[in-house]
N, C-alpha and C. Protein backbone atom coordinates (compact mmCIF):
# COMPACT_ATOMS: atom_id res chain seq x y z
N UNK A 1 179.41 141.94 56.29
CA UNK A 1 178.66 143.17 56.33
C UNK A 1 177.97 143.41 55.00
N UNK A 2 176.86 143.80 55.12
CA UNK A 2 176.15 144.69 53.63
C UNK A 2 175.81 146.00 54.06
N UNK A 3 175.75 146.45 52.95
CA UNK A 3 175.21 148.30 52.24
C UNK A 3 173.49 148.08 52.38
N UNK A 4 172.98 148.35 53.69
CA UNK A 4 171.41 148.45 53.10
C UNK A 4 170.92 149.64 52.66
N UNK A 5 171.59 150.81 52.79
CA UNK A 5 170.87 151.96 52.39
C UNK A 5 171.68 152.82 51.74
N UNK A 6 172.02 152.78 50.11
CA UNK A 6 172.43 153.88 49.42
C UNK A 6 172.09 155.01 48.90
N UNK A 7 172.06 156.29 48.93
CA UNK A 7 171.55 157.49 48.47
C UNK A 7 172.59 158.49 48.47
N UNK A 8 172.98 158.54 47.09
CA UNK A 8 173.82 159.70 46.19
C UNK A 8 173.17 160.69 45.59
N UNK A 9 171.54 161.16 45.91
CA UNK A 9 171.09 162.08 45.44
C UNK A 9 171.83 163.52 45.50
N UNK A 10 171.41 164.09 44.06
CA UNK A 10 171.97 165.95 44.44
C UNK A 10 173.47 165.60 44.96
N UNK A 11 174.19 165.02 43.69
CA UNK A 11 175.79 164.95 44.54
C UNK A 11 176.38 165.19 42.89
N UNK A 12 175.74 165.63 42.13
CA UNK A 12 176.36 166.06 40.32
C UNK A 12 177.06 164.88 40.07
N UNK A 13 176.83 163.85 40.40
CA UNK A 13 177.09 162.68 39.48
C UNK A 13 177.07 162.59 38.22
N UNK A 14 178.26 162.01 37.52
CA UNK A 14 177.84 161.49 35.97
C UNK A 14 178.20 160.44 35.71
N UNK A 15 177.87 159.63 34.35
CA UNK A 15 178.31 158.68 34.03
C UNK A 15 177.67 156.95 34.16
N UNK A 16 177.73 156.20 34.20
CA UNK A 16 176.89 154.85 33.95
C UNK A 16 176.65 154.90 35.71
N UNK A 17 175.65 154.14 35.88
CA UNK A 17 175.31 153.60 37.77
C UNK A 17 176.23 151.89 37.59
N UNK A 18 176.98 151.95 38.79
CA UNK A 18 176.98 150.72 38.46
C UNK A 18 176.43 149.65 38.98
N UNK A 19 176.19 148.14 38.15
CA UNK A 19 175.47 147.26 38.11
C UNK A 19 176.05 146.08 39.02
N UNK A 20 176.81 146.09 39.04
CA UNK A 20 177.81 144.71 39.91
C UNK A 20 177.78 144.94 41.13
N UNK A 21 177.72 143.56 42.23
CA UNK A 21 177.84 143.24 43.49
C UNK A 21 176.21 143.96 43.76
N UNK A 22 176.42 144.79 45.31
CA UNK A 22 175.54 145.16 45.66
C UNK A 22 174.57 146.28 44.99
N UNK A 23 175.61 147.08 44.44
CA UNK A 23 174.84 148.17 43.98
C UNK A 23 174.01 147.71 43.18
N UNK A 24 173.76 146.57 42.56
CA UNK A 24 172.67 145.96 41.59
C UNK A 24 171.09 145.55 42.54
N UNK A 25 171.21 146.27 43.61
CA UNK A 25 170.00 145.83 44.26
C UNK A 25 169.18 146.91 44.49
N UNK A 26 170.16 148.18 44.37
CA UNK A 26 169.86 149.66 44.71
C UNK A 26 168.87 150.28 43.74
N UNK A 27 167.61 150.65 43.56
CA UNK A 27 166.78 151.51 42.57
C UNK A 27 167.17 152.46 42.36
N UNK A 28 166.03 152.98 41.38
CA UNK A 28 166.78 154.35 40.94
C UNK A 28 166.32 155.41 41.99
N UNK A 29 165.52 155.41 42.90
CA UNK A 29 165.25 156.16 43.37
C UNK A 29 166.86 157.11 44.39
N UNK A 30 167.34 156.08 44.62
CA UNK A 30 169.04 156.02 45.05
C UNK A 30 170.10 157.03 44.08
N UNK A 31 169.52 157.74 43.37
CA UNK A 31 170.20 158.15 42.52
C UNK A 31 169.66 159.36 41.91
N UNK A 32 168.77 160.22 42.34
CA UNK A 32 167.65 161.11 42.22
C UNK A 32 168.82 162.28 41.94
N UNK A 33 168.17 163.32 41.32
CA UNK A 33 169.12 164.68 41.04
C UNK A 33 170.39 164.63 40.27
N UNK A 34 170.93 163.61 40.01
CA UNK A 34 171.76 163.75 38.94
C UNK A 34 171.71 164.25 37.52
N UNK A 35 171.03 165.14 37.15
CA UNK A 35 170.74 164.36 35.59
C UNK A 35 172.21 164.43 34.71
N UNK A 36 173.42 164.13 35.11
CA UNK A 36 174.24 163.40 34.13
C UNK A 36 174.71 162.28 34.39
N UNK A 37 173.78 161.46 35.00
CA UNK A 37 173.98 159.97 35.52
C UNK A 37 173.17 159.01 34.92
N UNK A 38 173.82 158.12 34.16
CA UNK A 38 172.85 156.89 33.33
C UNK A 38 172.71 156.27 34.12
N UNK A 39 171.30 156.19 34.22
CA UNK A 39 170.72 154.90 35.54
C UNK A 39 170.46 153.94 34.32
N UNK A 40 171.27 152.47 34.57
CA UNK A 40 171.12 151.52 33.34
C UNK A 40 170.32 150.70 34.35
N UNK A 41 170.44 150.69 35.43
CA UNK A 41 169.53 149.64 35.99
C UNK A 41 168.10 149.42 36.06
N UNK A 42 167.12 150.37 35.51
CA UNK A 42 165.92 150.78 35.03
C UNK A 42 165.64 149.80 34.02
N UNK A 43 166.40 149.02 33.38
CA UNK A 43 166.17 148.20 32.03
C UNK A 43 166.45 149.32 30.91
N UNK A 44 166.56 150.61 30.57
CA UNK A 44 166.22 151.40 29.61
C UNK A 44 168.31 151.80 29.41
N UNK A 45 168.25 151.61 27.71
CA UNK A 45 169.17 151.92 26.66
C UNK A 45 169.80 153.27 27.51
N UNK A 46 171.19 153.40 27.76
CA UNK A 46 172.08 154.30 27.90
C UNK A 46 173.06 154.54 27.02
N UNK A 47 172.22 154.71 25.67
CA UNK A 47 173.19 155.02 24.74
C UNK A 47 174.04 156.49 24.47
N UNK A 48 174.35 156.81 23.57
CA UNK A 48 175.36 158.46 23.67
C UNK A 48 174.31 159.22 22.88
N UNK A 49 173.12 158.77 22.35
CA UNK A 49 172.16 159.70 21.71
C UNK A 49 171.11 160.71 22.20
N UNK A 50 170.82 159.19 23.22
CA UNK A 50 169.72 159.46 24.28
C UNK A 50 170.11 158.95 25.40
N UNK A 51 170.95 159.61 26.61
CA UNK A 51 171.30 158.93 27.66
C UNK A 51 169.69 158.95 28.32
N UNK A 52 169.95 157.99 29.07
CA UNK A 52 168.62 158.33 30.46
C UNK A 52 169.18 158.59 31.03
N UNK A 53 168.50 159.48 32.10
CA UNK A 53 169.00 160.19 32.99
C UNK A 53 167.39 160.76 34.21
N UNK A 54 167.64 160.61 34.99
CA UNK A 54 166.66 160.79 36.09
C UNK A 54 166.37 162.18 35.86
N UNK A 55 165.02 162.43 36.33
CA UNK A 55 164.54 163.72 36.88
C UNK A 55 165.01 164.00 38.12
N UNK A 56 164.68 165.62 38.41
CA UNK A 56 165.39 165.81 39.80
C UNK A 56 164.12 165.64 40.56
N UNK A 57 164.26 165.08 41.54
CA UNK A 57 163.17 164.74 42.99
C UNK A 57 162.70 166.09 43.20
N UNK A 58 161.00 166.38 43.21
CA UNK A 58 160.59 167.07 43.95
C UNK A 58 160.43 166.98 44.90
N UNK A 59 160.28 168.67 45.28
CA UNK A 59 160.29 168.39 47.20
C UNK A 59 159.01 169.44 47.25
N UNK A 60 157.63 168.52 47.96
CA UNK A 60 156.58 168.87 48.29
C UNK A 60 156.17 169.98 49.36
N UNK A 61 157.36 170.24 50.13
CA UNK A 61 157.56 171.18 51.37
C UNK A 61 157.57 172.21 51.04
N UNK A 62 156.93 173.67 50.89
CA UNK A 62 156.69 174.88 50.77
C UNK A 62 157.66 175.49 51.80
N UNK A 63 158.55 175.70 51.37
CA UNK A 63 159.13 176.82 52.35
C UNK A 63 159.44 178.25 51.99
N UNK A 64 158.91 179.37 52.99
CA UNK A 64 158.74 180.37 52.08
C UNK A 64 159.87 180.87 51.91
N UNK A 65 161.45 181.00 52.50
CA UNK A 65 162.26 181.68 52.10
C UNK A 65 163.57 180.75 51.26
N UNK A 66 162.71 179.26 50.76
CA UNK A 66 163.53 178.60 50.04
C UNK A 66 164.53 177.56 50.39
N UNK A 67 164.74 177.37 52.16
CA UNK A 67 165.86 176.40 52.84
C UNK A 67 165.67 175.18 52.44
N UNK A 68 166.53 174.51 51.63
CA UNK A 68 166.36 173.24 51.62
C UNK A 68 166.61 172.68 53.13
N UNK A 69 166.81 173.24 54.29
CA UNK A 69 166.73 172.59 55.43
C UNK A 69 167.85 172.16 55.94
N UNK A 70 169.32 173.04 55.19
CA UNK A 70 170.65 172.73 55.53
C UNK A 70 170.72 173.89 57.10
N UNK A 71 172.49 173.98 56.96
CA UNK A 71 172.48 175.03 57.95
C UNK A 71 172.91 176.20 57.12
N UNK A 72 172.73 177.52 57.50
CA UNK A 72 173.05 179.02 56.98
C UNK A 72 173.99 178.79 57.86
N UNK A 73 175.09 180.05 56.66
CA UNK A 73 176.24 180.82 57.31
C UNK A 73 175.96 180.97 58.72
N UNK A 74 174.85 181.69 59.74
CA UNK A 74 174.82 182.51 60.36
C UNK A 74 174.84 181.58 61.70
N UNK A 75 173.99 180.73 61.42
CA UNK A 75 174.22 179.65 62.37
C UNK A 75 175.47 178.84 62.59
N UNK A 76 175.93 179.09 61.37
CA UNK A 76 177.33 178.09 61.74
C UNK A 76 178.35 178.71 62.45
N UNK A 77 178.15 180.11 61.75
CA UNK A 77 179.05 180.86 62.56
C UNK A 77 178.86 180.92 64.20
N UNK A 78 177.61 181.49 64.31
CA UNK A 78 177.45 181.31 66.23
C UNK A 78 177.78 179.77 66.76
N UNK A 79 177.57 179.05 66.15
CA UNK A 79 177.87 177.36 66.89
C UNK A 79 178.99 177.08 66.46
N UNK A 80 179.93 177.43 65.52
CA UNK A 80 181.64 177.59 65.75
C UNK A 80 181.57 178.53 66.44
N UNK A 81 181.27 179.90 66.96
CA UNK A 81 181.98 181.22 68.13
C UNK A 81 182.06 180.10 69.48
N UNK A 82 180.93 179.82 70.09
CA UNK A 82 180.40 178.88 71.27
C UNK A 82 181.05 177.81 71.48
N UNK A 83 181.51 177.08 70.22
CA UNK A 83 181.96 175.79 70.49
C UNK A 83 183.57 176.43 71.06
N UNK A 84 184.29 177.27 69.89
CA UNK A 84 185.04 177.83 70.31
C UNK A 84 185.52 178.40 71.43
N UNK A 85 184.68 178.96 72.26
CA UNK A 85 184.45 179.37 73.31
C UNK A 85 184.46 178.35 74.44
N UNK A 86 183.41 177.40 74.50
CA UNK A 86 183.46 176.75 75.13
C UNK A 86 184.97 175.41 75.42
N UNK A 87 185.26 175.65 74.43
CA UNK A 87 187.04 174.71 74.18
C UNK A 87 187.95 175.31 74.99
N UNK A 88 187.95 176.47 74.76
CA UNK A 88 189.01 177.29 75.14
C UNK A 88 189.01 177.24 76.64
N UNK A 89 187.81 177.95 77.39
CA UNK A 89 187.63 177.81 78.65
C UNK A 89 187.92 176.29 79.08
N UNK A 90 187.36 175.26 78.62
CA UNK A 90 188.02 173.95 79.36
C UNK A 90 189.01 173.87 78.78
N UNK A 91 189.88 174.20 78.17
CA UNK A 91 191.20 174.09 78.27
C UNK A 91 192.21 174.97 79.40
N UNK A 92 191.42 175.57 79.55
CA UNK A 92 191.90 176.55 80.81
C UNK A 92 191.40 176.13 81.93
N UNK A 93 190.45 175.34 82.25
CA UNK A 93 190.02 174.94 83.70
C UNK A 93 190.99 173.96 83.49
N UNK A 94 191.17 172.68 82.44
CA UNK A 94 192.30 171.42 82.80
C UNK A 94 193.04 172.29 83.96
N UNK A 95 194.15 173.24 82.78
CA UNK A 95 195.12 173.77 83.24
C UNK A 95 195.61 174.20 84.37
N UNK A 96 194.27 174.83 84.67
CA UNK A 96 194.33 175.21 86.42
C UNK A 96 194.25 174.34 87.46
N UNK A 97 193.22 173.34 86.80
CA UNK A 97 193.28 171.81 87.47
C UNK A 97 194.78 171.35 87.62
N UNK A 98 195.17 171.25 86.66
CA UNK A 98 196.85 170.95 86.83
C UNK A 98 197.38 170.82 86.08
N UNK A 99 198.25 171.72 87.31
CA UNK A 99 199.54 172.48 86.54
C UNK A 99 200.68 172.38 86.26
């Protein structure tokens, strides 16, 4: 088996990327939003003076009330009530099914 697609962006990473096995095939783009993560695989010095460290990825998408496009509280809550809901009742039809 291989790793074809790694992406640890926006996960507060720190510390060296590492270089060995596969991860030595991975760019930096794989590694976006950290900035306390030395990407050494760039070719560029990760020393303690001047670490490198990535910029955070812009995101070109205008959204006007700011969602990075996760889920809100509000939704999660109604699709846990429902799911909830919906469990419960088939656990009660099994039941009646048999008894």
């Amino acid at each position: 088996y291989s790793l074809e697609i790694f992406n640890v962006s926006y996960n507060s990473l720190t510390g060296m990327t590492p270089e060995t096995g596969q991860f030595g095939h991975f760019d930096e783009t794989s590694y976006y939003g950290n900035p306390g993560l030395c990407v050494s695989l760039v070719n560029k010095s990760c020393g303690p003076d001047l670490p490198n460290v990535l910029p955070p990825l812009t995101n070109n998408t205008s959204d006007k009330d700011g969602d990075r496009g996760g889920l809100d509280m509000e939704d999660f809550l109604w699709s846990f009530g429902v799911t909830s809901v919906v469990a419960f009742l088939a656990t009660i039809a099994v039941l009646a099914i048999n008894p």
